[in-house]
N, C-alpha and C. Protein backbone atom coordinates (compact mmCIF):
# COMPACT_ATOMS: atom_id res chain seq x y z
N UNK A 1 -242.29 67.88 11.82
CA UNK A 1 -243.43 66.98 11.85
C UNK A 1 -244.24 67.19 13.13
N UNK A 2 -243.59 67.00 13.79
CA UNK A 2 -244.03 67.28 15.27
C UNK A 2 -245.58 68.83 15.60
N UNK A 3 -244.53 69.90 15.25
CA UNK A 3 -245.03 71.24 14.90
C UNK A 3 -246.33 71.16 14.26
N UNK A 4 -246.20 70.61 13.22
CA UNK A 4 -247.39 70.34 12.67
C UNK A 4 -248.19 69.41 12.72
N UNK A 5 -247.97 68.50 13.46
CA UNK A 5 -248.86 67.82 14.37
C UNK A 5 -249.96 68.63 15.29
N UNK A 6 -249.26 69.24 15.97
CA UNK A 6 -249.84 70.21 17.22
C UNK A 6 -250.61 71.11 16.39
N UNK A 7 -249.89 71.82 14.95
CA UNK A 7 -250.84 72.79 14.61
C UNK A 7 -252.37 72.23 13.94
N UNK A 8 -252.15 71.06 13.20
CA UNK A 8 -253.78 70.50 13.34
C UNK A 8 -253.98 70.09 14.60
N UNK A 9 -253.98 69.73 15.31
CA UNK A 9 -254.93 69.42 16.98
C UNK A 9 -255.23 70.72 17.02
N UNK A 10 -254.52 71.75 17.46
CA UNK A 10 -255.11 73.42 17.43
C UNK A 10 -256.28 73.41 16.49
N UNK A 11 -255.67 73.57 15.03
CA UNK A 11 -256.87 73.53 13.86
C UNK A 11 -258.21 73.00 14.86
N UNK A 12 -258.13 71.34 14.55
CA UNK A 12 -258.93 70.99 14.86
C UNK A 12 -259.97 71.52 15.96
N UNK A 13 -259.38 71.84 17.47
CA UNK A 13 -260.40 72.42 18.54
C UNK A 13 -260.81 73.30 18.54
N UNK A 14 -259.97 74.63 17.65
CA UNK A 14 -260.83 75.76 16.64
C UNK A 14 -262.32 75.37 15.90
N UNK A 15 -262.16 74.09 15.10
CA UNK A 15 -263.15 73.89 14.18
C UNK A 15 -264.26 72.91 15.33
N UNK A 16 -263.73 72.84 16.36
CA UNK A 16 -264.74 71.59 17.27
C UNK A 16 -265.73 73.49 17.95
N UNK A 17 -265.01 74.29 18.52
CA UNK A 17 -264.95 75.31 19.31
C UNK A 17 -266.01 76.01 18.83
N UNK A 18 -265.93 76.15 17.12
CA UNK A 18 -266.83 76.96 16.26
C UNK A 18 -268.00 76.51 16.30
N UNK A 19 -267.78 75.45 16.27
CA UNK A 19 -269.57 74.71 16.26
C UNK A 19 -269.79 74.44 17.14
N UNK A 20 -269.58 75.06 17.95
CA UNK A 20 -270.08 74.40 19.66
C UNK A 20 -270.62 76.12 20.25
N UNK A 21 -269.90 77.14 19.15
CA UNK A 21 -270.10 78.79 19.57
C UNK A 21 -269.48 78.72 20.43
N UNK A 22 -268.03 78.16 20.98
CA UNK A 22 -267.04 78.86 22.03
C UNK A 22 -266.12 79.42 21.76
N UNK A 23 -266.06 79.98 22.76
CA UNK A 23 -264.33 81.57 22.18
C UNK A 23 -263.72 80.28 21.68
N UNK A 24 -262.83 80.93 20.90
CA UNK A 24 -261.17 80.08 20.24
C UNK A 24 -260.41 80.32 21.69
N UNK A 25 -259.32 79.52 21.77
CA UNK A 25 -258.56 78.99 22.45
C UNK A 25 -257.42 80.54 21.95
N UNK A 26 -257.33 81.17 23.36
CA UNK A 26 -255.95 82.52 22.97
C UNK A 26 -254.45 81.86 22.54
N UNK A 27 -253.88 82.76 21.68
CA UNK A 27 -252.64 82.12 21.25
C UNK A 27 -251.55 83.45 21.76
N UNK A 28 -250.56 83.06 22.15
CA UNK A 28 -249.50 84.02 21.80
C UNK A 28 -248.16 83.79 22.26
N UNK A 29 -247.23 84.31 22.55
CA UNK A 29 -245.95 84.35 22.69
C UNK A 29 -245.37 84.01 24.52
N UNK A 30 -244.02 84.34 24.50
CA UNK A 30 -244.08 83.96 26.02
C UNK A 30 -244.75 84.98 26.68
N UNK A 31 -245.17 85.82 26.21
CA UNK A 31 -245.64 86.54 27.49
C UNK A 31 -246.86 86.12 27.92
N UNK A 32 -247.30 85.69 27.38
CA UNK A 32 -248.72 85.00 27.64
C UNK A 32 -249.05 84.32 28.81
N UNK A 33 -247.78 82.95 29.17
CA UNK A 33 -247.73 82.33 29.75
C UNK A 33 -247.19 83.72 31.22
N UNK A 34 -246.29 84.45 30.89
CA UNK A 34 -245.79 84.82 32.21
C UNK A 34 -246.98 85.92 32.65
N UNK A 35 -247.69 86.32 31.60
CA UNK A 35 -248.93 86.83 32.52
C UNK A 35 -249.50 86.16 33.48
N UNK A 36 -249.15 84.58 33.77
CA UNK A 36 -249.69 83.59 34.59
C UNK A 36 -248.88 83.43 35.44
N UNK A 37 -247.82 83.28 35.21
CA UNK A 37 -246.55 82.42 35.98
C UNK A 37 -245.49 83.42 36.59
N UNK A 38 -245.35 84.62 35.94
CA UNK A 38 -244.27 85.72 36.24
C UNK A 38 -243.50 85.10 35.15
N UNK A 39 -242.27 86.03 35.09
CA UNK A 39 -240.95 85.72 34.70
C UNK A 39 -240.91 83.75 34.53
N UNK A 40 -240.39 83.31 33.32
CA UNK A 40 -240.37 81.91 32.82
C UNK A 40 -239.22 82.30 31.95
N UNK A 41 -237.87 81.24 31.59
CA UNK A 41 -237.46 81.12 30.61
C UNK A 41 -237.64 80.28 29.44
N UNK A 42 -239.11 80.08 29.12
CA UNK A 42 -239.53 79.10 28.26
C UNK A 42 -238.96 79.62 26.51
N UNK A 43 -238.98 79.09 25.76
CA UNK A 43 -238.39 79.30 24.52
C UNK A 43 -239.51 80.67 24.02
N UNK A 44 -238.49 81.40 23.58
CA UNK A 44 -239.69 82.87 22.83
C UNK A 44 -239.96 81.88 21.77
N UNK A 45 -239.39 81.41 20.69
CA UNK A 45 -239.91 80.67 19.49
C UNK A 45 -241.42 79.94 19.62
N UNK A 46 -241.75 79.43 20.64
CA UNK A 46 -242.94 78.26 20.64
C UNK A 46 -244.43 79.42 20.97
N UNK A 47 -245.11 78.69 20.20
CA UNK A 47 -246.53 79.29 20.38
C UNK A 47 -246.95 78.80 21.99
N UNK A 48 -247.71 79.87 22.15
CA UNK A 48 -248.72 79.28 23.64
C UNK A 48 -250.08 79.33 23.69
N UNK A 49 -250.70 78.48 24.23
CA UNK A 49 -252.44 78.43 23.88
C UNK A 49 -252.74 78.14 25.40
N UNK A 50 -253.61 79.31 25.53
CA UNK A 50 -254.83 79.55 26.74
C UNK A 50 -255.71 79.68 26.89
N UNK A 51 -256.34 78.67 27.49
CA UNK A 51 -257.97 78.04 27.18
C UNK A 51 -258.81 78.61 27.93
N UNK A 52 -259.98 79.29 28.05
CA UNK A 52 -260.78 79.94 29.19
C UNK A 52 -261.09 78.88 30.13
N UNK A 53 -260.90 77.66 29.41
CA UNK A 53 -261.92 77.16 30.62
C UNK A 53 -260.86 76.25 31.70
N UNK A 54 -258.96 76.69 31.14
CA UNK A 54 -258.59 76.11 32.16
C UNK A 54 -258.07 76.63 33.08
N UNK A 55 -257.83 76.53 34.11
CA UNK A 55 -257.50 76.90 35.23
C UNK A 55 -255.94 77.01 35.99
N UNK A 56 -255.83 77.92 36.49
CA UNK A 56 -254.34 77.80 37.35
C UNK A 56 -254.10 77.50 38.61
N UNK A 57 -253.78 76.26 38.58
CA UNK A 57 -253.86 75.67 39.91
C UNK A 57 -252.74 75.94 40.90
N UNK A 58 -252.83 76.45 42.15
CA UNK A 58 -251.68 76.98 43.12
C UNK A 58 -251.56 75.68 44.00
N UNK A 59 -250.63 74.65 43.22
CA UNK A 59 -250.01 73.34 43.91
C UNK A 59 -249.00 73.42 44.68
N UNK A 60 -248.49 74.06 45.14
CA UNK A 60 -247.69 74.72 46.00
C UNK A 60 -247.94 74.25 47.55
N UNK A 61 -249.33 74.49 47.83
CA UNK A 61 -249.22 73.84 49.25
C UNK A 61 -249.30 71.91 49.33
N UNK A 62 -249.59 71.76 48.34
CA UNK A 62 -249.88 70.48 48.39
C UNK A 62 -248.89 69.63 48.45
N UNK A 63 -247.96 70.35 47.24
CA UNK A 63 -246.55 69.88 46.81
C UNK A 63 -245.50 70.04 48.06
N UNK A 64 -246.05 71.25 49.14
CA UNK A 64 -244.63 71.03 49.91
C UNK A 64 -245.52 70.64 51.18
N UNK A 65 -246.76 69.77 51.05
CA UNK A 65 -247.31 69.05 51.76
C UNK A 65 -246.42 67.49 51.50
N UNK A 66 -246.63 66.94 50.34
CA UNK A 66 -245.94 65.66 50.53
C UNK A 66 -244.63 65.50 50.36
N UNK A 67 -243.75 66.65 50.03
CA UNK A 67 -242.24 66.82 49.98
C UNK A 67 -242.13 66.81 51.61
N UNK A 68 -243.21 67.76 52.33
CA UNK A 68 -242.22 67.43 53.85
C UNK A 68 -242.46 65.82 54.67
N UNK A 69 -244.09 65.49 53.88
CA UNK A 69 -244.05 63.72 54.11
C UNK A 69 -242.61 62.82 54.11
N UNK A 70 -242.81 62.67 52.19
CA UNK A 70 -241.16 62.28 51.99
C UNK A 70 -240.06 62.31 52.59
N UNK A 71 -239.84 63.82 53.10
CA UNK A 71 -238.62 64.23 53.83
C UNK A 71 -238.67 63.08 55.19
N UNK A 72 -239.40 63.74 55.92
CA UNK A 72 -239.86 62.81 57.19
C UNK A 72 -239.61 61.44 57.39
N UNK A 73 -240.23 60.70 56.47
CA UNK A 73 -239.97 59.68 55.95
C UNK A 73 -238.53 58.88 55.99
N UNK A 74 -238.31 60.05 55.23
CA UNK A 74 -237.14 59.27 54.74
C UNK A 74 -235.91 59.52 56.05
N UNK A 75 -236.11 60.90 56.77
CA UNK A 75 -235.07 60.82 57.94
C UNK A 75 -235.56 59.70 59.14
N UNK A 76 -236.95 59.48 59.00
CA UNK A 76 -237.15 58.84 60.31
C UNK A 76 -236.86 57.29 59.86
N UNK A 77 -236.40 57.14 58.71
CA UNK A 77 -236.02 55.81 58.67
C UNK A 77 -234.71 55.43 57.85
N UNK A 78 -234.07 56.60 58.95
CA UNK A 78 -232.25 56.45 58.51
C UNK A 78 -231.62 57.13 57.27
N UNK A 79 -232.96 57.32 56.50
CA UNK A 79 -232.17 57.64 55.18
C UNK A 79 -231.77 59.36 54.93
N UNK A 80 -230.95 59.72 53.87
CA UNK A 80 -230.35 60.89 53.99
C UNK A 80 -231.53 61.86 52.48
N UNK A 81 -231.48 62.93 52.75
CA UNK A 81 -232.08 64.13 52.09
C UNK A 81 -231.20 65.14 51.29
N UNK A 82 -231.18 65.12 50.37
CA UNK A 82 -230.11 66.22 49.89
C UNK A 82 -231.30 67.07 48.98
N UNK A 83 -231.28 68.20 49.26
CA UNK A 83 -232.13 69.26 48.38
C UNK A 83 -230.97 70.21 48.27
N UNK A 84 -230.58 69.68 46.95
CA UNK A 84 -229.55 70.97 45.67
C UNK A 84 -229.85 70.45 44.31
N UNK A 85 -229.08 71.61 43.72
CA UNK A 85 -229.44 71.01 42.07
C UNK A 85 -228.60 70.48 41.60
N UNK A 86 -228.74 69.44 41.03
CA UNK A 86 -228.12 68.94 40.06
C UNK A 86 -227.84 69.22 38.87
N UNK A 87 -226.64 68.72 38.78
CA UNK A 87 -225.57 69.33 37.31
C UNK A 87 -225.66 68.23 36.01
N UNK A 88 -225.48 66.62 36.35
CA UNK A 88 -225.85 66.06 35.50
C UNK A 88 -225.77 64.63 36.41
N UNK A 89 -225.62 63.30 35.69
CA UNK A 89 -225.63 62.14 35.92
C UNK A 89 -224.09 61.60 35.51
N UNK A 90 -223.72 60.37 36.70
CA UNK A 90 -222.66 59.78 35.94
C UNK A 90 -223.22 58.29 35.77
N UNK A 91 -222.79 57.86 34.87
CA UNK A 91 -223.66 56.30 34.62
C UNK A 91 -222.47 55.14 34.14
N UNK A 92 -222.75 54.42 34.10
CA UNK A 92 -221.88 53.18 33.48
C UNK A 92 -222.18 52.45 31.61
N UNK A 93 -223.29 53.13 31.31
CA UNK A 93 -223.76 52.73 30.54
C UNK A 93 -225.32 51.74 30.47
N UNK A 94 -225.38 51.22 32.17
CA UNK A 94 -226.60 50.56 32.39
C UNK A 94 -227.40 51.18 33.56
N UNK A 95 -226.58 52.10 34.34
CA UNK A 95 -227.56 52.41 35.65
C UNK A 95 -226.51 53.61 35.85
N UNK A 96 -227.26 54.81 36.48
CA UNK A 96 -226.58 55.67 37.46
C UNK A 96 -225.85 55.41 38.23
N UNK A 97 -224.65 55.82 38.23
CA UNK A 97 -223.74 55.99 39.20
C UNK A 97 -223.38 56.48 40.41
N UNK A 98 -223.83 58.22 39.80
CA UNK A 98 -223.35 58.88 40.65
C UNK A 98 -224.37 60.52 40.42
N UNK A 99 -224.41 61.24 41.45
CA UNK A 99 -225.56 62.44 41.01
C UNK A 99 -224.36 63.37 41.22
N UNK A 100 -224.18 64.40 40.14
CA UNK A 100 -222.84 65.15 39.87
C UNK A 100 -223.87 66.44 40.31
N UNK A 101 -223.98 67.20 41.79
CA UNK A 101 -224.05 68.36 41.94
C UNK A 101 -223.58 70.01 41.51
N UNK A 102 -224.24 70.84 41.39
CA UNK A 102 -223.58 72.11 41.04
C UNK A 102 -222.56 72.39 41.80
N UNK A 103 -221.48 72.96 41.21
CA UNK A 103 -220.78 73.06 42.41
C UNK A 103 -219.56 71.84 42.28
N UNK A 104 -220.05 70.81 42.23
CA UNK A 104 -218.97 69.62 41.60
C UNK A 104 -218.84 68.43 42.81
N UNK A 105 -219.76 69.02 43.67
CA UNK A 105 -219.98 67.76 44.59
C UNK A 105 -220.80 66.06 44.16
N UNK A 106 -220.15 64.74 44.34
CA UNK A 106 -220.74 63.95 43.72
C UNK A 106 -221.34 62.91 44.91
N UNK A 107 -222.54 62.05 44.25
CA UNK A 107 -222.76 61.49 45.33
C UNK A 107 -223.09 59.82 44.68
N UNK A 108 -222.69 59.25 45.56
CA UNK A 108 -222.57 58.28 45.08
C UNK A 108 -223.85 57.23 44.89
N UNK A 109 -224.48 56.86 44.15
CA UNK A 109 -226.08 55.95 43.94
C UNK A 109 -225.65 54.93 43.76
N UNK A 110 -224.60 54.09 43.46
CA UNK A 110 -224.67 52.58 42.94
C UNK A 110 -225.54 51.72 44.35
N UNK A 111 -225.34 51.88 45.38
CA UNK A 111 -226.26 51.20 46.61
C UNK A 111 -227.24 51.89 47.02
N UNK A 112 -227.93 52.78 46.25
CA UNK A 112 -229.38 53.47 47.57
C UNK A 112 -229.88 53.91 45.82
N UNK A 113 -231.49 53.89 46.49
CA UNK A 113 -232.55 54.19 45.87
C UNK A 113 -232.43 55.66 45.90
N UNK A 114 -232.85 56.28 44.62
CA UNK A 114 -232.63 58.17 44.05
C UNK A 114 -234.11 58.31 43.66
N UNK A 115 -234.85 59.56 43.97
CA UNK A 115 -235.46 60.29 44.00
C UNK A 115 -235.51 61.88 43.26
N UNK A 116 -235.70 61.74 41.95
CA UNK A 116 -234.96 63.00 41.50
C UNK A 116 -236.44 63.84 40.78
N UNK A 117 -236.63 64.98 41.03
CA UNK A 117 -237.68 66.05 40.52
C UNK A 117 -237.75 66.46 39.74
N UNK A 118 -238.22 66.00 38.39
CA UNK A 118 -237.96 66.06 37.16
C UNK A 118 -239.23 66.79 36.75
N UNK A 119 -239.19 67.46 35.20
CA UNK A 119 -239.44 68.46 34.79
C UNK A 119 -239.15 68.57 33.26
N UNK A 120 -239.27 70.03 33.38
CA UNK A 120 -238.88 70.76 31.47
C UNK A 120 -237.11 70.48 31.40
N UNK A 121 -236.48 70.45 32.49
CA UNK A 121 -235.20 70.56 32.35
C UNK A 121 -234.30 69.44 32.19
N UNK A 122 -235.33 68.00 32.55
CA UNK A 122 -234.91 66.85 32.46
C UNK A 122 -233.92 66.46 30.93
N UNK A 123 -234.56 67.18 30.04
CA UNK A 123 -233.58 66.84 28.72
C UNK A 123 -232.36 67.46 28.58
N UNK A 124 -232.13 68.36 29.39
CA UNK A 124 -231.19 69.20 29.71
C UNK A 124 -229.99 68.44 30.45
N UNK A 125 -230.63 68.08 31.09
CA UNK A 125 -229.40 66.51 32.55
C UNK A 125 -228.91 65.66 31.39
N UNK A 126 -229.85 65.12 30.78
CA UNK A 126 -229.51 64.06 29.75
C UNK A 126 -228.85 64.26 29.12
N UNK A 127 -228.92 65.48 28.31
CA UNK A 127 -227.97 65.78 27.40
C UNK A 127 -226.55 66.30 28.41
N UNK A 128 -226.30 67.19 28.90
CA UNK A 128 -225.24 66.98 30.05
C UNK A 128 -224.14 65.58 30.60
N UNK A 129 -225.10 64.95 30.46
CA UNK A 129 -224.76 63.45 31.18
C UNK A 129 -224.63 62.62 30.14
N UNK A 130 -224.32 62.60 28.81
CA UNK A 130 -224.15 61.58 27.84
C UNK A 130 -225.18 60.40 27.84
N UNK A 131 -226.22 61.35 28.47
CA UNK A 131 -227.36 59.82 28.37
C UNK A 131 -228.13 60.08 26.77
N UNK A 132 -228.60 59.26 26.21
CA UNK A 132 -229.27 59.07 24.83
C UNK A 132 -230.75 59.70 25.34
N UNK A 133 -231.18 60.85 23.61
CA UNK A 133 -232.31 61.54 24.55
C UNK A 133 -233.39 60.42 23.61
N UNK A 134 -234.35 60.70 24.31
CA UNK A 134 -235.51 59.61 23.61
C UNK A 134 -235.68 60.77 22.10
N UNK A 135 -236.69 60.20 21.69
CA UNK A 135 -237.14 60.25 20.37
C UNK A 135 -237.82 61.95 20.31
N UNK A 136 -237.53 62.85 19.59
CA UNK A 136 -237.93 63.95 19.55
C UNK A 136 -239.64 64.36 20.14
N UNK A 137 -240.21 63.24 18.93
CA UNK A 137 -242.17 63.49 19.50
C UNK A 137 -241.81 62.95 21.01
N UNK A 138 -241.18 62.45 21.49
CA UNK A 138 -240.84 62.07 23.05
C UNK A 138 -240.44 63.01 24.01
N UNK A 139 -240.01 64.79 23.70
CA UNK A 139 -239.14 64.74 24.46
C UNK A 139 -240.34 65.74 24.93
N UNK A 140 -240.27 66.16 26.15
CA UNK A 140 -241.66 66.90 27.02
C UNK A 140 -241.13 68.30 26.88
N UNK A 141 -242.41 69.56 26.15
CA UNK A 141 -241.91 70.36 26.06
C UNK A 141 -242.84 71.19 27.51
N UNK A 142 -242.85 72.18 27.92
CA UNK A 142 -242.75 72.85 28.93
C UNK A 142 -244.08 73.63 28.36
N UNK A 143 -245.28 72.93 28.73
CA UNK A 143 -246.25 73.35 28.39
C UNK A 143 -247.54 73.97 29.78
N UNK A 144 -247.40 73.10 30.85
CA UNK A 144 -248.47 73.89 31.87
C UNK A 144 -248.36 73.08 33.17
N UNK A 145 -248.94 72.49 33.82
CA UNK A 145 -248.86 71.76 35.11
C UNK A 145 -249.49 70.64 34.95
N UNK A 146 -248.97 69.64 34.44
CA UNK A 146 -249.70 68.29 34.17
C UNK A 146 -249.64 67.03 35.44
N UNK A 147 -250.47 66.47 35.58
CA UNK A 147 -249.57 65.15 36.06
C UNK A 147 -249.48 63.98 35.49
N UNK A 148 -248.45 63.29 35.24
CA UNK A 148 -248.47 61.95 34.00
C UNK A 148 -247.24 60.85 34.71
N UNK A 149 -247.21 59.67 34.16
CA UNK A 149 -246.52 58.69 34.26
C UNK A 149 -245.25 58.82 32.99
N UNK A 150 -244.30 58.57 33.36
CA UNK A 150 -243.37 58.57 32.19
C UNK A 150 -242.35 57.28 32.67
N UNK A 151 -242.80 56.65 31.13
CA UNK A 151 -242.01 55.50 31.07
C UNK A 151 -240.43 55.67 30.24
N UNK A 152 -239.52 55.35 30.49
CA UNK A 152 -238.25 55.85 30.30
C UNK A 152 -237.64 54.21 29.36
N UNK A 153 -237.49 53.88 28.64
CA UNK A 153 -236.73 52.98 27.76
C UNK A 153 -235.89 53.48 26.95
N UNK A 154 -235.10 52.31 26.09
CA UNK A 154 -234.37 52.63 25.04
C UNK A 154 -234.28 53.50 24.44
N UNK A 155 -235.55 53.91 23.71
CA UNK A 155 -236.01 54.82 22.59
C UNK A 155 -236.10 56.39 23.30
């Protein structure tokens, strides 16, 4: 359902595109995307669409502009920094527990506020961690550099 959801919105900006006389929107495989990005392990199965008129933004300085804010931050006011990856979550059933590092190091969250850098891989932790994944049209597929709010409930 989903799939074909997306393939009319495509349809559709094809048929908006035509009557407006603009190129169609390029389609193709992963390589498409890594002509942009380099090397990606995004799914070969999924189509990719590249729009002329959008752009590739190099967020990179910006991003490790307010990561070293944060950092700062957070040492100059006692608190601790851990930059590794994480393996999955341990939970109780109502809240995080514990952040289960690669490697098998755990850390303990029931008393301090977590900060975690989430992404395409986020459904990946979840599923790892026996957490319930939201609803399929819910789950974020690994499409370009967005920025959005994500509200996390039940569903």
């Amino acid at each position: 359902m989903r799939t074909t959801k997306i393939a009319q919105i495509l349809k559709n900006i094809d048929q908006s595109c035509n009557q407006l006389g603009l190129e169609l929107r390029q389609r193709g495989d992963k390589s498409l995307l890594e002509n942009f990005f380099g090397y990606t392990n995004v799914l070969d199965a999924l189509t990719y669409v590249h729009n002329l008129d959008d752009a590739v933004v190099n967020w990179q300085p910006c991003i490790l502009e307010y990561e070293n804010k944060a950092k700062d931050n957070c040492r100059r006011t006692g608190r601790l920094v851990y930059e590794a990856k994480m393996d999955s979550l341990q939970h109780d059933g109502k809240q995080v527990t514990a952040v289960v590092l690669v490697g098998g190091d755990c850390i303990d969250t029931r008393d301090m506020d977590v900060v975690f850098a989430v992404g395409a891989w986020t459904v990946e932790v979840l599923a790892r961690s026996g957490i319930k994944l939201p609803p399929e049209d819910r789950i974020l597929i690994p499409t370009g550099i967005f920025a959005f709010q994500l509200k996390l409930d039940d569903d």
